[in-house]
PDB file of N, CA and C in Angstrom:
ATOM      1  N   UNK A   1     -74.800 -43.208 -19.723  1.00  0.00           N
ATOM      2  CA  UNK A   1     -73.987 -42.426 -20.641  1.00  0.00           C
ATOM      3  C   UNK A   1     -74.361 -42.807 -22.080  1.00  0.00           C
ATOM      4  N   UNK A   2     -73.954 -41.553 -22.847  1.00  0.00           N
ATOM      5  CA  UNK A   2     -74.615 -42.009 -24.079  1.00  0.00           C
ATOM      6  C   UNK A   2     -73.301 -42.692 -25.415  1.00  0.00           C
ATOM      7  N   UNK A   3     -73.264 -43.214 -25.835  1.00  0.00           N
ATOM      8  CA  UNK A   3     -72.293 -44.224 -26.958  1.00  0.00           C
ATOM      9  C   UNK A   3     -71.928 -43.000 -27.834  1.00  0.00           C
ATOM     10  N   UNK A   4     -71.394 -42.483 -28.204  1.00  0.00           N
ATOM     11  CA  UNK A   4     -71.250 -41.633 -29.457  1.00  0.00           C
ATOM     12  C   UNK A   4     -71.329 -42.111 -31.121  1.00  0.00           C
ATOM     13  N   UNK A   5     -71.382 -43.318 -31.093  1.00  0.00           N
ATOM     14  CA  UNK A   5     -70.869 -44.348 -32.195  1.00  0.00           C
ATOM     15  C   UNK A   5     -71.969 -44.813 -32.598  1.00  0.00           C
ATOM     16  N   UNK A   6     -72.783 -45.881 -31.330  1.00  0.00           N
ATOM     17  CA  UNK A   6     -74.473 -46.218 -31.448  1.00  0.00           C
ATOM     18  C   UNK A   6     -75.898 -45.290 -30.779  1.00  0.00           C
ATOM     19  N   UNK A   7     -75.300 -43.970 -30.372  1.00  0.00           N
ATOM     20  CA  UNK A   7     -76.429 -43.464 -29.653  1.00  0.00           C
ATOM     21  C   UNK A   7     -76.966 -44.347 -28.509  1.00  0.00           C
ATOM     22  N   UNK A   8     -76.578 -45.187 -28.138  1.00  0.00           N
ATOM     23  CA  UNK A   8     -77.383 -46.495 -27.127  1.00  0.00           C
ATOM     24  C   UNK A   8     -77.005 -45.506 -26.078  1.00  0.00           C
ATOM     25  N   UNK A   9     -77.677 -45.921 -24.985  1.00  0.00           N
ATOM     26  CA  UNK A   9     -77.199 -45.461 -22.985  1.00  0.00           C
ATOM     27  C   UNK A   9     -77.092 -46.781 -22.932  1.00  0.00           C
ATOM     28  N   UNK A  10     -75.736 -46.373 -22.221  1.00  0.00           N
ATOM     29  CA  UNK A  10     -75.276 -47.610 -21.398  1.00  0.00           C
ATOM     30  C   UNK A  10     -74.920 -46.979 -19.889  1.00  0.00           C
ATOM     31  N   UNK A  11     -74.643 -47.979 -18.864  1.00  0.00           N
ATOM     32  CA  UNK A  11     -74.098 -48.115 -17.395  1.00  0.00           C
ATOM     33  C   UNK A  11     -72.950 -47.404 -17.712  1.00  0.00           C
ATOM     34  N   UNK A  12     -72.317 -46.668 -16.754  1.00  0.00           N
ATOM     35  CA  UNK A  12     -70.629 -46.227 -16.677  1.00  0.00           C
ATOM     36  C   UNK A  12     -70.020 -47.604 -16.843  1.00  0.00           C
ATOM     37  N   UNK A  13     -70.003 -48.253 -16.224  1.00  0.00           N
ATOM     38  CA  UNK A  13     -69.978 -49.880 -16.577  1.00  0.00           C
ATOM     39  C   UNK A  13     -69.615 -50.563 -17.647  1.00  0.00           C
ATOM     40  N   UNK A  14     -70.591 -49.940 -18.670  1.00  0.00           N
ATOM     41  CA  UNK A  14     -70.505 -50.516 -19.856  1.00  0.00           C
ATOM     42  C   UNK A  14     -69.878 -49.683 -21.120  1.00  0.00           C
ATOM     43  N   UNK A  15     -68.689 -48.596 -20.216  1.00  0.00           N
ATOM     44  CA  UNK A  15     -68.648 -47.711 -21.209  1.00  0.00           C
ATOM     45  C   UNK A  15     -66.814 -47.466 -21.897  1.00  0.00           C
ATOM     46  N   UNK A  16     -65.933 -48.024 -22.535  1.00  0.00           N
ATOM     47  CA  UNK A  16     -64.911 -47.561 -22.050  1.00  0.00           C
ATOM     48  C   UNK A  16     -64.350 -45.758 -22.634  1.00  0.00           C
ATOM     49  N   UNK A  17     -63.311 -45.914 -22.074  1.00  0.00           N
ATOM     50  CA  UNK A  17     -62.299 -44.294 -21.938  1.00  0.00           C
ATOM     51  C   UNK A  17     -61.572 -44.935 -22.864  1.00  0.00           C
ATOM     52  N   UNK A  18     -61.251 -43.840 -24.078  1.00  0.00           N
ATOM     53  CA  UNK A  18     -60.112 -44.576 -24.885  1.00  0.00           C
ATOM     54  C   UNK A  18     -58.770 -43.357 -24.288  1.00  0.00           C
ATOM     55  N   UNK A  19     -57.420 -44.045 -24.304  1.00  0.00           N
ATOM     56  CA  UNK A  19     -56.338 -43.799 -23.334  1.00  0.00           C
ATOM     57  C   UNK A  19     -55.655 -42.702 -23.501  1.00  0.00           C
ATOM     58  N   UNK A  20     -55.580 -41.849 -24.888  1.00  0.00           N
ATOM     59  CA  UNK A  20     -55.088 -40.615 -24.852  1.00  0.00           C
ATOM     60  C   UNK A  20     -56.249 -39.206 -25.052  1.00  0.00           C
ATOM     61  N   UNK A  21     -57.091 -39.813 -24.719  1.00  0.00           N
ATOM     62  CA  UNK A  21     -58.086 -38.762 -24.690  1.00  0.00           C
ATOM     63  C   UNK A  21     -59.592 -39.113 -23.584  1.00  0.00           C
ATOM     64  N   UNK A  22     -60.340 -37.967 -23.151  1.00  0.00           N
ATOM     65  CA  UNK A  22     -61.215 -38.251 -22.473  1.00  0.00           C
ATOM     66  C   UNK A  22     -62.581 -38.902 -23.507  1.00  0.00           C
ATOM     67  N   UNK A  23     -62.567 -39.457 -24.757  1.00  0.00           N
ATOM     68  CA  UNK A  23     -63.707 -39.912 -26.016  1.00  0.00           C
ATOM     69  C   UNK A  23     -64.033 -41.322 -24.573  1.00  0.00           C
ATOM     70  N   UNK A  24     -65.133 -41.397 -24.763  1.00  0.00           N
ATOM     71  CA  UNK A  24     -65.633 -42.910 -24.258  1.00  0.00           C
ATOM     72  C   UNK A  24     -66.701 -43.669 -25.303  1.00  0.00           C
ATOM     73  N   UNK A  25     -66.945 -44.562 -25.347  1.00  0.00           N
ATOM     74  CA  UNK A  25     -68.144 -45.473 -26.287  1.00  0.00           C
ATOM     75  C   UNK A  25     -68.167 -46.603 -25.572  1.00  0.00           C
ATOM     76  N   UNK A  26     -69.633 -47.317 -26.416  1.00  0.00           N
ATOM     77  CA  UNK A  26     -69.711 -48.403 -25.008  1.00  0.00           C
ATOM     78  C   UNK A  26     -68.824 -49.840 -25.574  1.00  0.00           C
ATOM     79  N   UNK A  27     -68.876 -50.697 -24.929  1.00  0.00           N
ATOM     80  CA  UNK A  27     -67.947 -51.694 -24.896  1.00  0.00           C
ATOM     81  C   UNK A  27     -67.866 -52.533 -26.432  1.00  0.00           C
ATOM     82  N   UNK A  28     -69.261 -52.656 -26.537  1.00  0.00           N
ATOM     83  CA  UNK A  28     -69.371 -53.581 -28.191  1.00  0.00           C
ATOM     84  C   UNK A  28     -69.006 -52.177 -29.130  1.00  0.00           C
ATOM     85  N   UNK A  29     -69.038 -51.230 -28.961  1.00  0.00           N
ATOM     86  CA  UNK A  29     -68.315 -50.192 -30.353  1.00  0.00           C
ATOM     87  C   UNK A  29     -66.685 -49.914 -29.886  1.00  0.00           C
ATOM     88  N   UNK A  30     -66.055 -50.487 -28.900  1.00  0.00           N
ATOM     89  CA  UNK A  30     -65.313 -50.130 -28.664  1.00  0.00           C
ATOM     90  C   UNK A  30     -64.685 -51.605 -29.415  1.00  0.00           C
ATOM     91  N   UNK A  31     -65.152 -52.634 -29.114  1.00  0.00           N
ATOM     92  CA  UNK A  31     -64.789 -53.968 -29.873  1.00  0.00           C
ATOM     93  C   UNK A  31     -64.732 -53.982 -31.313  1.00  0.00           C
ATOM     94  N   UNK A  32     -66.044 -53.173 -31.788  1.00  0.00           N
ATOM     95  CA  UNK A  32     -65.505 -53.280 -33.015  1.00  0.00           C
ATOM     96  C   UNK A  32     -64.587 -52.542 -33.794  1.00  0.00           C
ATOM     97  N   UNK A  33     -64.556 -51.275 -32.992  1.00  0.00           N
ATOM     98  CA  UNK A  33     -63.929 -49.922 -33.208  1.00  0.00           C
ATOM     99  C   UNK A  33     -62.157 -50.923 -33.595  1.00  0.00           C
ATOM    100  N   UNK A  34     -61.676 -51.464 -32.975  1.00  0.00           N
ATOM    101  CA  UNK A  34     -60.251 -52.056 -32.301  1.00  0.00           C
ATOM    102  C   UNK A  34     -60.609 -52.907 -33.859  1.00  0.00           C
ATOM    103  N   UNK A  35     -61.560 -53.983 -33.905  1.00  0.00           N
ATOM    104  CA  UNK A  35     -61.244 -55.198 -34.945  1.00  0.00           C
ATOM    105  C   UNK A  35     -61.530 -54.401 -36.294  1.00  0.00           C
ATOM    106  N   UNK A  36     -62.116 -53.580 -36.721  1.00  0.00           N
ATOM    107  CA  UNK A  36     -61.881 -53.058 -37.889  1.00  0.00           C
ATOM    108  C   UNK A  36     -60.410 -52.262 -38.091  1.00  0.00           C
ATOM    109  N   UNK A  37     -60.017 -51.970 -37.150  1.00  0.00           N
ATOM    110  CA  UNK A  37     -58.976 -50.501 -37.293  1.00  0.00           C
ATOM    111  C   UNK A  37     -57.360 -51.039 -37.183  1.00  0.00           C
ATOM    112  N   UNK A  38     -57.282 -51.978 -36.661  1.00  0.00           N
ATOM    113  CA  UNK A  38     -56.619 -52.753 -36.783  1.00  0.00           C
ATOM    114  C   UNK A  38     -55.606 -53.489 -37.919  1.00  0.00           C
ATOM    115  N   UNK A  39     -57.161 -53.736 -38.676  1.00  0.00           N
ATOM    116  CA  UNK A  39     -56.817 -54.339 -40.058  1.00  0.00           C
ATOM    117  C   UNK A  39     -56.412 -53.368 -41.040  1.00  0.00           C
ATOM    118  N   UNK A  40     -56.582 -51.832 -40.334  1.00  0.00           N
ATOM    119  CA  UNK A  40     -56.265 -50.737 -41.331  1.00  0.00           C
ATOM    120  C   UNK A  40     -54.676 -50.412 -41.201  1.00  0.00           C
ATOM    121  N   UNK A  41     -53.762 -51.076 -40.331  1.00  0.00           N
ATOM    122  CA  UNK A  41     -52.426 -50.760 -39.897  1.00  0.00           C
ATOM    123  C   UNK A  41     -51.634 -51.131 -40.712  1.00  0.00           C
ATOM    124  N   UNK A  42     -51.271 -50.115 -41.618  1.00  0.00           N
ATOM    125  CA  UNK A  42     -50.042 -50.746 -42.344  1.00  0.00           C
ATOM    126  C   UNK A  42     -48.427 -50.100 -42.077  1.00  0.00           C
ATOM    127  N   UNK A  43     -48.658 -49.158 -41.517  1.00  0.00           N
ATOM    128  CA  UNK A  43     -47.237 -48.360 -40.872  1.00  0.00           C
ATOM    129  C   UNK A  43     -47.105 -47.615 -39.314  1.00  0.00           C
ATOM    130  N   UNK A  44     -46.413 -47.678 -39.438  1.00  0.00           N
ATOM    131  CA  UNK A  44     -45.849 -46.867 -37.954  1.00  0.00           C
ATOM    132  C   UNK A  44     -46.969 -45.696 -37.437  1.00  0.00           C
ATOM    133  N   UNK A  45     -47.023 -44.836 -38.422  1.00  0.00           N
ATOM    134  CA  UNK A  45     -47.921 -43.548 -38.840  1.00  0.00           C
ATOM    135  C   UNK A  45     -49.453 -44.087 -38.744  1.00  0.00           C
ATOM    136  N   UNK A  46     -49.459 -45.157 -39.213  1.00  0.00           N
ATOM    137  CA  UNK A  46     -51.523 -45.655 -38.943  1.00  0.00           C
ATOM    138  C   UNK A  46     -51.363 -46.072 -37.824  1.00  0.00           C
ATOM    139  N   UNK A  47     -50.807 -46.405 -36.984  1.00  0.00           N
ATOM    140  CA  UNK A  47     -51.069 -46.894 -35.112  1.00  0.00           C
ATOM    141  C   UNK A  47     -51.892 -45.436 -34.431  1.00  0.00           C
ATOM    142  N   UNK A  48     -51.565 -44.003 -35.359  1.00  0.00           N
ATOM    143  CA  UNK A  48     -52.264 -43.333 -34.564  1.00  0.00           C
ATOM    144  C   UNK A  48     -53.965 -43.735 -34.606  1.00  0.00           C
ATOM    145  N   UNK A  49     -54.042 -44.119 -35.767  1.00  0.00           N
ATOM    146  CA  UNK A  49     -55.827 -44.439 -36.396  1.00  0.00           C
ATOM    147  C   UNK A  49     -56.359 -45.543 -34.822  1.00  0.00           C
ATOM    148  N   UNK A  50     -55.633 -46.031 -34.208  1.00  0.00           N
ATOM    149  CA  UNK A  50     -55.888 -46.708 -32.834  1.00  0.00           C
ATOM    150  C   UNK A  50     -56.565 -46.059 -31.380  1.00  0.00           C
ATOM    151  N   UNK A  51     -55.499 -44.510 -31.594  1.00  0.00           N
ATOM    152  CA  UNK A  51     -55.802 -44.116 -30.670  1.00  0.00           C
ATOM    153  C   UNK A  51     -57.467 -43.574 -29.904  1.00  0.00           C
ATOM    154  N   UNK A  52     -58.234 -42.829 -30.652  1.00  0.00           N
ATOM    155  CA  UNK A  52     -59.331 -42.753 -30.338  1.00  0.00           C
ATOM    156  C   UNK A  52     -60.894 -42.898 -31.534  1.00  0.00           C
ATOM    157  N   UNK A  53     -61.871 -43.768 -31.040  1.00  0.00           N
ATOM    158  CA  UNK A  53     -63.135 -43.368 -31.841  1.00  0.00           C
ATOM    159  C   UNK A  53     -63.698 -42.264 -32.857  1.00  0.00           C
ATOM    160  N   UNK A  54     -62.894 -41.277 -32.420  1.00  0.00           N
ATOM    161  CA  UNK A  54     -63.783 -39.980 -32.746  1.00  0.00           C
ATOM    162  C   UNK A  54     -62.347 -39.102 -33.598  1.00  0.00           C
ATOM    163  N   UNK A  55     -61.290 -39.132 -33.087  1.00  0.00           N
ATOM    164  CA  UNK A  55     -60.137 -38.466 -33.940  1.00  0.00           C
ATOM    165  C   UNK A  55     -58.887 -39.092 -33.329  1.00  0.00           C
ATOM    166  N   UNK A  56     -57.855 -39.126 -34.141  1.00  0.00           N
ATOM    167  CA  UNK A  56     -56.442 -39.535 -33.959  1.00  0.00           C
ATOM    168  C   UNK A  56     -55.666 -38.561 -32.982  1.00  0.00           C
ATOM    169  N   UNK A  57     -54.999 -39.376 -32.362  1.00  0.00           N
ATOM    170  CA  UNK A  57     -53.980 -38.283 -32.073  1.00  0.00           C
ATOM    171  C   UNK A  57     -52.936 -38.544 -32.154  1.00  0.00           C
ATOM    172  N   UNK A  58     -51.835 -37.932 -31.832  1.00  0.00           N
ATOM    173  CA  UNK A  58     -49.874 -38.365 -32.124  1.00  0.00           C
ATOM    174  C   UNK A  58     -50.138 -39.565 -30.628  1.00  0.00           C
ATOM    175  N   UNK A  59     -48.984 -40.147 -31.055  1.00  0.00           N
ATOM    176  CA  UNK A  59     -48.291 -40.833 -29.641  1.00  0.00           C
ATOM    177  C   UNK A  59     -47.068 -40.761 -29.858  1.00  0.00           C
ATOM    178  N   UNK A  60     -46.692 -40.092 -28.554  1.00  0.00           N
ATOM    179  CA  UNK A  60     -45.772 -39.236 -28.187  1.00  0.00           C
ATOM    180  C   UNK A  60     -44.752 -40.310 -27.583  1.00  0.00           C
ATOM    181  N   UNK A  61     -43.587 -40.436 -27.662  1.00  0.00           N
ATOM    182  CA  UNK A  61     -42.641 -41.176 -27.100  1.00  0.00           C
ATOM    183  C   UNK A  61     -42.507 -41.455 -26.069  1.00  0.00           C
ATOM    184  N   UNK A  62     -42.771 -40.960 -24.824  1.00  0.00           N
ATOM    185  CA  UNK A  62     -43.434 -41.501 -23.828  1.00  0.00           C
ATOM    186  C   UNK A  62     -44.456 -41.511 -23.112  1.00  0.00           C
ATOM    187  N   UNK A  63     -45.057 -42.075 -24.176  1.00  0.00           N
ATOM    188  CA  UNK A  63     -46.382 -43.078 -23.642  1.00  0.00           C
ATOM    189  C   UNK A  63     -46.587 -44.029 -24.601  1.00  0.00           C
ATOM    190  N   UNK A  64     -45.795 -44.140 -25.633  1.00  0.00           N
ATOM    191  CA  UNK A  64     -45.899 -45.705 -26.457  1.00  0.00           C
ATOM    192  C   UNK A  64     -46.078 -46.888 -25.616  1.00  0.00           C
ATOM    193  N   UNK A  65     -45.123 -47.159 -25.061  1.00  0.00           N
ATOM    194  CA  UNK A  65     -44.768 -48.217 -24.108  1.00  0.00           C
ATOM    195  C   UNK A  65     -46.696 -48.530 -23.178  1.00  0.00           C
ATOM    196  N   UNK A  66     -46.332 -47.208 -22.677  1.00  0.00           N
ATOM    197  CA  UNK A  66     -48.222 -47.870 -22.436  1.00  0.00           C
ATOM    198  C   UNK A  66     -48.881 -47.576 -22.988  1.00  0.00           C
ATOM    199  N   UNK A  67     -49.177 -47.321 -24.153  1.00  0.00           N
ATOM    200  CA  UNK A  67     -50.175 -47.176 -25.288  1.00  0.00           C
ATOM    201  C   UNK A  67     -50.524 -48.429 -25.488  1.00  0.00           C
ATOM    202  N   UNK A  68     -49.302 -49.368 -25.713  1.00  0.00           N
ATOM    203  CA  UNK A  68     -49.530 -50.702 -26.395  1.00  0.00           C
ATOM    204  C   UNK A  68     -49.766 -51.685 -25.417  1.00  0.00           C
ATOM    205  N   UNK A  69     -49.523 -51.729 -23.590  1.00  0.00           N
ATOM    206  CA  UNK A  69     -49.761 -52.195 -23.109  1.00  0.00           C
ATOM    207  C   UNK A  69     -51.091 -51.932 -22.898  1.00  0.00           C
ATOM    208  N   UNK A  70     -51.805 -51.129 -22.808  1.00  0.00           N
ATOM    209  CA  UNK A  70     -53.187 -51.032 -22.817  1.00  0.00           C
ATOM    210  C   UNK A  70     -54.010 -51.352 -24.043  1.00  0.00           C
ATOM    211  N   UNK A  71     -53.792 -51.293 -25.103  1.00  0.00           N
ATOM    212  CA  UNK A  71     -53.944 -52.238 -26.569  1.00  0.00           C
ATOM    213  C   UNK A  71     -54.131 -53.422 -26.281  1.00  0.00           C
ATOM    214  N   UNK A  72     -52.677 -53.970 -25.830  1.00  0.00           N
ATOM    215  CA  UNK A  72     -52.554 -55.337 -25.450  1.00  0.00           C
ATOM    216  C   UNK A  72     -53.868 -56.116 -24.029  1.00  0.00           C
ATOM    217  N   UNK A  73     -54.006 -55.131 -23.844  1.00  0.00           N
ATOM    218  CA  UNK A  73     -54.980 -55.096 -22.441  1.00  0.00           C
ATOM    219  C   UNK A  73     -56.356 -55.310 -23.115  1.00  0.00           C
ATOM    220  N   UNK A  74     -56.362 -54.503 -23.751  1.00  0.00           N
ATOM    221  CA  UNK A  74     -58.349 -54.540 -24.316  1.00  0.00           C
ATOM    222  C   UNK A  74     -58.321 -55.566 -25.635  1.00  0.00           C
ATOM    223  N   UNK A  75     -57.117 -56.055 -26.019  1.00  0.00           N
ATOM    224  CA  UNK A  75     -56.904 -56.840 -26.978  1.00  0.00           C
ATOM    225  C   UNK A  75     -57.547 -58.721 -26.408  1.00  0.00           C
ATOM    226  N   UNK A  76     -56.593 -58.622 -25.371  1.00  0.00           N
ATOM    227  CA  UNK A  76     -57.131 -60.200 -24.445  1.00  0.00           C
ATOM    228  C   UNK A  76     -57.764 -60.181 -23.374  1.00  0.00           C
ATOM    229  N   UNK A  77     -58.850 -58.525 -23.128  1.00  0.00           N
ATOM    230  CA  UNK A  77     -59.701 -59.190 -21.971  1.00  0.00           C
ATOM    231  C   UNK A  77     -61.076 -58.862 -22.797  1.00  0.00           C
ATOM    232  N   UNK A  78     -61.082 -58.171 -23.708  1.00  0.00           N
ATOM    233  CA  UNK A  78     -62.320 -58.173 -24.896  1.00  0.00           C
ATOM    234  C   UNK A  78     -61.766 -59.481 -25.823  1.00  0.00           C
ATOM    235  N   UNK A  79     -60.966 -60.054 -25.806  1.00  0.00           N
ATOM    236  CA  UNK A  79     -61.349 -61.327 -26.985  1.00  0.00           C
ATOM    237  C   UNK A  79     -61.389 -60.516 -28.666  1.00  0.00           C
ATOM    238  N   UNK A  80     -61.050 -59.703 -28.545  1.00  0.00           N
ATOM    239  CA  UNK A  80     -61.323 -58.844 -30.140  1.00  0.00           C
ATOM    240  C   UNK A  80     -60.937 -59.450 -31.293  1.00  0.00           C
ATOM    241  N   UNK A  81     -59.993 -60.618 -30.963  1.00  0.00           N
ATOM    242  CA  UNK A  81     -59.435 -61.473 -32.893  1.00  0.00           C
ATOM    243  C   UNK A  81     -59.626 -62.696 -32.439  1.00  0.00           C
TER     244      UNK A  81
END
């Protein structure tokens, strides 16, 4: 599959799905994607800038709850801070 971010091919393997949309990139743009964007959060309203690589979307009231558990997920099994 191809990275959208680095043009690289990677393995399905090496690729993730970001959670409110079908966007994928491979694992190191997805790492950095998270540690830059992160640091861009200053309100309620910038958590959407989280949701995908390629464009934002709303998060909708129910699916916060697992929005952030899956955050929290790629947060401590990528090591990202």
């Amino acid at each position: 599959m191809e990275c959208p971010i680095c043009y690289g091919y990677f393995p399905g393997s090496h690729m993730e799905r970001m959670f409110l949309c079908n966007h994928t990139c491979c694992l190191d743009c997805t790492k950095r994607y998270y540690r830059s964007t992160v640091k861009e959060i200053r309100d309620p309203k910038s958590l959407k800038k989280l949701t995908c690589v390629l464009e934002e979307h709303e998060i909708l009231d129910d699916v916060k709850l697992n929005f952030f558990q899956y955050l929290g997920t790629k947060v401590c099994y990528h090591s990202f801070f």
